[in-house]
N, C-alpha and C. Protein backbone atom coordinates (compact mmCIF):
# COMPACT_ATOMS: atom_id res chain seq x y z
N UNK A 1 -3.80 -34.59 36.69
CA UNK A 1 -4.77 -35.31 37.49
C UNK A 1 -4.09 -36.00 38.68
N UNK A 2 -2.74 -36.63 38.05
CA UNK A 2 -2.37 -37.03 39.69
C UNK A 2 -1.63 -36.36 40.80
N UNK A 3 -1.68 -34.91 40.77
CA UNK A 3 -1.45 -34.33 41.40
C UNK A 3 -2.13 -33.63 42.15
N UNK A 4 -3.57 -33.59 41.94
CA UNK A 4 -4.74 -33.46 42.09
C UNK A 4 -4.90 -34.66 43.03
N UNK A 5 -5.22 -35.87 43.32
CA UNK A 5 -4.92 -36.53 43.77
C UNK A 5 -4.12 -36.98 44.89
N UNK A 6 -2.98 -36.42 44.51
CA UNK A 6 -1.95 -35.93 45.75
C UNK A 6 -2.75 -35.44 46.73
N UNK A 7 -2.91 -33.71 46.79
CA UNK A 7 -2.93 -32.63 46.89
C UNK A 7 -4.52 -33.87 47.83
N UNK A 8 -5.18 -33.99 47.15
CA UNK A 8 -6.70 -34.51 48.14
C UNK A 8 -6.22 -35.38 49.41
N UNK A 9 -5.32 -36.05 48.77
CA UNK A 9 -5.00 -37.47 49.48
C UNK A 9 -4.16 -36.68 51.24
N UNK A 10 -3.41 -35.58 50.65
CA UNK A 10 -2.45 -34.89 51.59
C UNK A 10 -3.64 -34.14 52.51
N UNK A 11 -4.25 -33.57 51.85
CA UNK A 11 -5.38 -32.95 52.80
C UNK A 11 -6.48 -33.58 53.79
N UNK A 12 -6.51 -34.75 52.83
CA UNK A 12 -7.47 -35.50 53.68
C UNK A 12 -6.70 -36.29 55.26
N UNK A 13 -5.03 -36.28 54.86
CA UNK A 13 -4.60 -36.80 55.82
C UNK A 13 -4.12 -35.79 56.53
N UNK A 14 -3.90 -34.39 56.20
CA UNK A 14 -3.90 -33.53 57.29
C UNK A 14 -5.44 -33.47 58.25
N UNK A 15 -6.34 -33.82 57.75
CA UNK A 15 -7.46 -33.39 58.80
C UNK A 15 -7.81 -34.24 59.36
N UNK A 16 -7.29 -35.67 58.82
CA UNK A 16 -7.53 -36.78 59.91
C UNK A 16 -6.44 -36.87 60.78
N UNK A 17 -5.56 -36.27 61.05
CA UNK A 17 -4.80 -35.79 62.06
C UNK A 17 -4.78 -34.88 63.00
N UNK A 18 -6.31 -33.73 62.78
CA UNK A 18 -6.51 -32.74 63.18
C UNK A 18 -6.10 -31.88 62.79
N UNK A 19 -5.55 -31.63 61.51
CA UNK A 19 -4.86 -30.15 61.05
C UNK A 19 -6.24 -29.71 60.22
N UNK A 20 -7.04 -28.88 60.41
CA UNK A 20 -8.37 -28.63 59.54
C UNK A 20 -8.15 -27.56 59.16
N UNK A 21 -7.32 -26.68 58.62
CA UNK A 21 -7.12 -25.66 57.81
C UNK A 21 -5.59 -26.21 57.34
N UNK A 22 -5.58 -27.05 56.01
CA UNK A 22 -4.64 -27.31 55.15
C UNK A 22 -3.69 -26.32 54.74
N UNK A 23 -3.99 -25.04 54.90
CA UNK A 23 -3.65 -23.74 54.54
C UNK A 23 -3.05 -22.92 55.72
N UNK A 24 -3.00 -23.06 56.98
CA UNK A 24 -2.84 -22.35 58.28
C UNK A 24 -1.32 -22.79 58.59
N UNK A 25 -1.12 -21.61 58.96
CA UNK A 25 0.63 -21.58 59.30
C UNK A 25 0.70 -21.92 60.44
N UNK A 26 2.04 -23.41 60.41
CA UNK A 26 1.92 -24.09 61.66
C UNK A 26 2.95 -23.93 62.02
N UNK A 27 3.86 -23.74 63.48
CA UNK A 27 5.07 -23.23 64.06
C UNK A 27 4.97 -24.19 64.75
N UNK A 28 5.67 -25.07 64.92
CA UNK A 28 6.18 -26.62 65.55
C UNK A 28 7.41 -26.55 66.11
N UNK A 29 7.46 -27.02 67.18
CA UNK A 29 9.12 -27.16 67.22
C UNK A 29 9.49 -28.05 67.27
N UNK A 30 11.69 -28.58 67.12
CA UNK A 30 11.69 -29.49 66.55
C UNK A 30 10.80 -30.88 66.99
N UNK A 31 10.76 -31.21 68.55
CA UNK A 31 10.13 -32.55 69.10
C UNK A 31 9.27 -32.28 68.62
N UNK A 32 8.51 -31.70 68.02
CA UNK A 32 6.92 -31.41 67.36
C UNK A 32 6.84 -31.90 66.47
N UNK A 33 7.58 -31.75 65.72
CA UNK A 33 7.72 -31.85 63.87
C UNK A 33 8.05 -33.47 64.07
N UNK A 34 8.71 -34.34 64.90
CA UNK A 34 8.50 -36.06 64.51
C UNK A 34 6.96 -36.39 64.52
N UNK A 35 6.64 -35.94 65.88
CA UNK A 35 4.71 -36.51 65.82
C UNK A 35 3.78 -35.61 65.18
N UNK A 36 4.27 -34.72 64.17
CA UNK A 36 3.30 -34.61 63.51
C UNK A 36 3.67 -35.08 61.91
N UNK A 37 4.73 -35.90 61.71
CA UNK A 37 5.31 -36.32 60.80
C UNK A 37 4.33 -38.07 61.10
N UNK A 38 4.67 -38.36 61.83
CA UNK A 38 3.91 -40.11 62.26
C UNK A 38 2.40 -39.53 62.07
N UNK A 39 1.67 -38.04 63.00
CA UNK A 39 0.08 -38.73 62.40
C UNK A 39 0.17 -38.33 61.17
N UNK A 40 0.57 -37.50 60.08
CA UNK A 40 -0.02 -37.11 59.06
C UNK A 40 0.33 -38.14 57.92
N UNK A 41 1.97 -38.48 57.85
CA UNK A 41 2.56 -39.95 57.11
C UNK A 41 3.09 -40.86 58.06
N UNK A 42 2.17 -41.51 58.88
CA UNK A 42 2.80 -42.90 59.56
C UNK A 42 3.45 -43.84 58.88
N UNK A 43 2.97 -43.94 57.50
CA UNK A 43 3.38 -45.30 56.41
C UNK A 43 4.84 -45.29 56.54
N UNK A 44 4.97 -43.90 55.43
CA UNK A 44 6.26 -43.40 55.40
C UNK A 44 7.48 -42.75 56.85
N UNK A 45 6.99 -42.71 57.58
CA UNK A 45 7.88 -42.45 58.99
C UNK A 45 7.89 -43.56 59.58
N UNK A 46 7.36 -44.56 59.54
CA UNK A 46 7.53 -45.76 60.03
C UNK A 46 8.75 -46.52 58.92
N UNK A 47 8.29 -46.26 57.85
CA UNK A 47 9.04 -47.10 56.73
C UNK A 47 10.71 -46.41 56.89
N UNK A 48 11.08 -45.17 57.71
CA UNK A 48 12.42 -44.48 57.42
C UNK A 48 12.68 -44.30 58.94
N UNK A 49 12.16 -45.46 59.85
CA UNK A 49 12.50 -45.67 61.33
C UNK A 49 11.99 -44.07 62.29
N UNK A 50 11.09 -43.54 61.66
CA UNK A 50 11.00 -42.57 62.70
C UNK A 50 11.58 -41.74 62.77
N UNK A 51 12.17 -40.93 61.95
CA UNK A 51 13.09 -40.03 62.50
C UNK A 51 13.15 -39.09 62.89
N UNK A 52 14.07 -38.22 63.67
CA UNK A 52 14.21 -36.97 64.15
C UNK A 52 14.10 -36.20 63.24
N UNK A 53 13.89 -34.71 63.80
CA UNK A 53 13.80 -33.73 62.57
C UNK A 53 14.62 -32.09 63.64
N UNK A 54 14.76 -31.29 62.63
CA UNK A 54 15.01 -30.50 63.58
C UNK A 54 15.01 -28.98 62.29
N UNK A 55 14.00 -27.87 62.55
CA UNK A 55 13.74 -26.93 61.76
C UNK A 55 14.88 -25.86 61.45
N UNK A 56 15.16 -25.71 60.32
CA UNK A 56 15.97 -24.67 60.00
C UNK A 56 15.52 -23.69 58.99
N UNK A 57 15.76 -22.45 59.66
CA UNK A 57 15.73 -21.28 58.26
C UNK A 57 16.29 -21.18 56.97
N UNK A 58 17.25 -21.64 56.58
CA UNK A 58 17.59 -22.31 55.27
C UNK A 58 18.06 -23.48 55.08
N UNK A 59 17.90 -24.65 53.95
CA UNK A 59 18.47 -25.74 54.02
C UNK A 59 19.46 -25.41 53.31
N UNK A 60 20.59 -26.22 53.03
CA UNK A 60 21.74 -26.70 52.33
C UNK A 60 22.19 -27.86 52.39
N UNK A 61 22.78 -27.89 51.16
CA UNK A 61 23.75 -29.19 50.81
C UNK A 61 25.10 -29.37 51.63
N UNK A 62 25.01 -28.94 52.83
CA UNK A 62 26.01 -29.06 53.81
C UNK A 62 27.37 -28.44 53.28
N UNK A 63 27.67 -28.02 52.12
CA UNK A 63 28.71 -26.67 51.92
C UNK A 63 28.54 -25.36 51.47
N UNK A 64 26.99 -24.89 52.07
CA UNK A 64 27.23 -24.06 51.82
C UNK A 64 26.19 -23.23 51.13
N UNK A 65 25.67 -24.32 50.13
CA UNK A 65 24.75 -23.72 48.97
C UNK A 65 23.47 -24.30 49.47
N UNK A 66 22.44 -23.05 49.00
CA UNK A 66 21.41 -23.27 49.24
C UNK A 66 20.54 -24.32 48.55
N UNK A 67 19.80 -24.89 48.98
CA UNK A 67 18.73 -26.16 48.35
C UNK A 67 17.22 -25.48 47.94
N UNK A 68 17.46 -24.23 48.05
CA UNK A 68 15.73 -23.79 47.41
C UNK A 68 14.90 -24.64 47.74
N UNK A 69 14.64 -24.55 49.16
CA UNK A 69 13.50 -25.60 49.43
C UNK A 69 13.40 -26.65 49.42
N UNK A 70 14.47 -27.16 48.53
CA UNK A 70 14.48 -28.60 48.81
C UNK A 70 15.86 -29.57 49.33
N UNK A 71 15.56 -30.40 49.92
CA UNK A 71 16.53 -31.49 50.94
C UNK A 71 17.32 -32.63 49.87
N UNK A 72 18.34 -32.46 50.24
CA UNK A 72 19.35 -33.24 49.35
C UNK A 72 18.82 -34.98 49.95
């Protein structure tokens, strides 16, 4: 259930940002990806000063190995 929850809460704040297909593949580049990081989680991008971002085709743990998607 609270993931469910999530999942509403995330959607509802993608479309009050203007993203209205929750599902639609979005190609941003990097200066893109901060302001659409502030409208969709302002709380949280405000709370971690804003930060830069910058897109990569695979992440890693900086030696090497891959992070499967996810950020150390």
């Amino acid at each position: 259930m609270h993931k469910m929850t999530q999942r509403s809460d995330l959607i509802g704040r993608l479309k009050a940002a203007g993203y209205n297909d929750p599902n639609a593949y979005v190609n941003l580049s990097d200066s893109e990806l901060a302001g659409f990081a502030q409208k969709v989680l302002p709380e949280l991008s405000a709370e971690a000063h804003n930060p830069s971002f910058e897109s990569r085709e695979n992440l890693t743990d900086g030696k090497g190995n891959f992070a499967d998607g996810l950020t150390v």
